[in-house]
Protein backbone atom coordinates (compact mmCIF):
# COMPACT_ATOMS: atom_id res chain seq x y z
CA UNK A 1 -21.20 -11.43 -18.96
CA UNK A 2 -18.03 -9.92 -18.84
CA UNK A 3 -17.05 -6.82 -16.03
CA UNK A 4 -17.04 -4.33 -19.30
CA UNK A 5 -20.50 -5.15 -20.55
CA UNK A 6 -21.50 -5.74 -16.48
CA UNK A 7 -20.28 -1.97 -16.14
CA UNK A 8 -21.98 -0.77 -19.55
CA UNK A 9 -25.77 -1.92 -18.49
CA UNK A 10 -25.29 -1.90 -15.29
CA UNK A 11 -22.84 0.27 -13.78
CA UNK A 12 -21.49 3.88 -14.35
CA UNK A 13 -21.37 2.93 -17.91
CA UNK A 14 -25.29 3.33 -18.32
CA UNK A 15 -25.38 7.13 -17.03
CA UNK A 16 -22.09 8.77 -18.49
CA UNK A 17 -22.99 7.56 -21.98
CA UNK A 18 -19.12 6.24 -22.42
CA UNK A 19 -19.02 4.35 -25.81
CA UNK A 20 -17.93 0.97 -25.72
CA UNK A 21 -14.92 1.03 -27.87
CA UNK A 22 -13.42 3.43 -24.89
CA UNK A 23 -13.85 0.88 -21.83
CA UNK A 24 -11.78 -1.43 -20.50
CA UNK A 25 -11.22 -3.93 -17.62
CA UNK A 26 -8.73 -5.64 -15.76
CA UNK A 27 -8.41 -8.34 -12.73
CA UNK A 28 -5.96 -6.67 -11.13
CA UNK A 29 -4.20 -9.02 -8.36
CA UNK A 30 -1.91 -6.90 -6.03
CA UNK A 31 -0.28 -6.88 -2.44
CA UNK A 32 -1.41 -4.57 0.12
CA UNK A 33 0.73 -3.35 2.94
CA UNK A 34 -0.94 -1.86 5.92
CA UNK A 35 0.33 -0.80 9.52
CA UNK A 36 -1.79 -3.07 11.89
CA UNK A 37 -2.66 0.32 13.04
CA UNK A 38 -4.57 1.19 9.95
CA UNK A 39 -8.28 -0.38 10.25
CA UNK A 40 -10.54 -1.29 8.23
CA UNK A 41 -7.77 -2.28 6.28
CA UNK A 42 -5.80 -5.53 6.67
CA UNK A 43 -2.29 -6.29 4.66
CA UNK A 44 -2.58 -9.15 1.99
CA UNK A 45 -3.05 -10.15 -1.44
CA UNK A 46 -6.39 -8.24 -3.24
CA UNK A 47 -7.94 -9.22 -6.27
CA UNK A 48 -10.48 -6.56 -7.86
CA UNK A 49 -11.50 -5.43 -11.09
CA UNK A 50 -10.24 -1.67 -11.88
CA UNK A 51 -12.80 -0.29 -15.13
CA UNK A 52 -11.09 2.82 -17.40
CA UNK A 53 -12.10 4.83 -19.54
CA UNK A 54 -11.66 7.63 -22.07
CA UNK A 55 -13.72 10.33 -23.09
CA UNK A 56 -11.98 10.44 -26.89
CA UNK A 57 -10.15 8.20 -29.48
CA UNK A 58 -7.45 10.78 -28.50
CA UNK A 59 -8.23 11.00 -24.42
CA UNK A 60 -5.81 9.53 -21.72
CA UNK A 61 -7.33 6.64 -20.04
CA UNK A 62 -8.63 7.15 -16.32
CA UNK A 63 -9.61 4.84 -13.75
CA UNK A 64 -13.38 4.90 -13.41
CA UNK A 65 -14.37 2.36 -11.17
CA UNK A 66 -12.84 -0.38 -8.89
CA UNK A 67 -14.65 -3.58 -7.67
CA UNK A 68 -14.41 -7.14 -6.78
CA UNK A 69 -16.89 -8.09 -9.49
């Protein structure tokens, strides 16, 4: 099962009645920079799935939810 099917039964998907055509994910892998100061995050490379949606055809698209699947 893939993360936009995952978040359609599953997730936020199930309760804000979001059609499928208007979903979206990506593994997003990015690099984090934190001061050592800043706990409970550390600095490194992060892999996570980020879910958007859109409310219309015509609607921008908005991040929805972020995970590590």
């Amino acid at each position: 099962m893939n993360m936009t099917n995952s978040y359609l039964i599953y997730g936020r998907g199930k309760v804000n009645g979001v059609k499928e055509k208007n979903v979206v994910s990506y593994k997003v892998t990015y690099v984090s920079l934190y001061s050592k100061d800043t706990p409970p995050w550390s600095s490194g490379i992060k892999n996570e799935y980020f879910t958007l949606i859109k409310e219309s055809d015509d609607a921008p698209w908005l991040i929805d939810d972020i995970g590590q699947g």
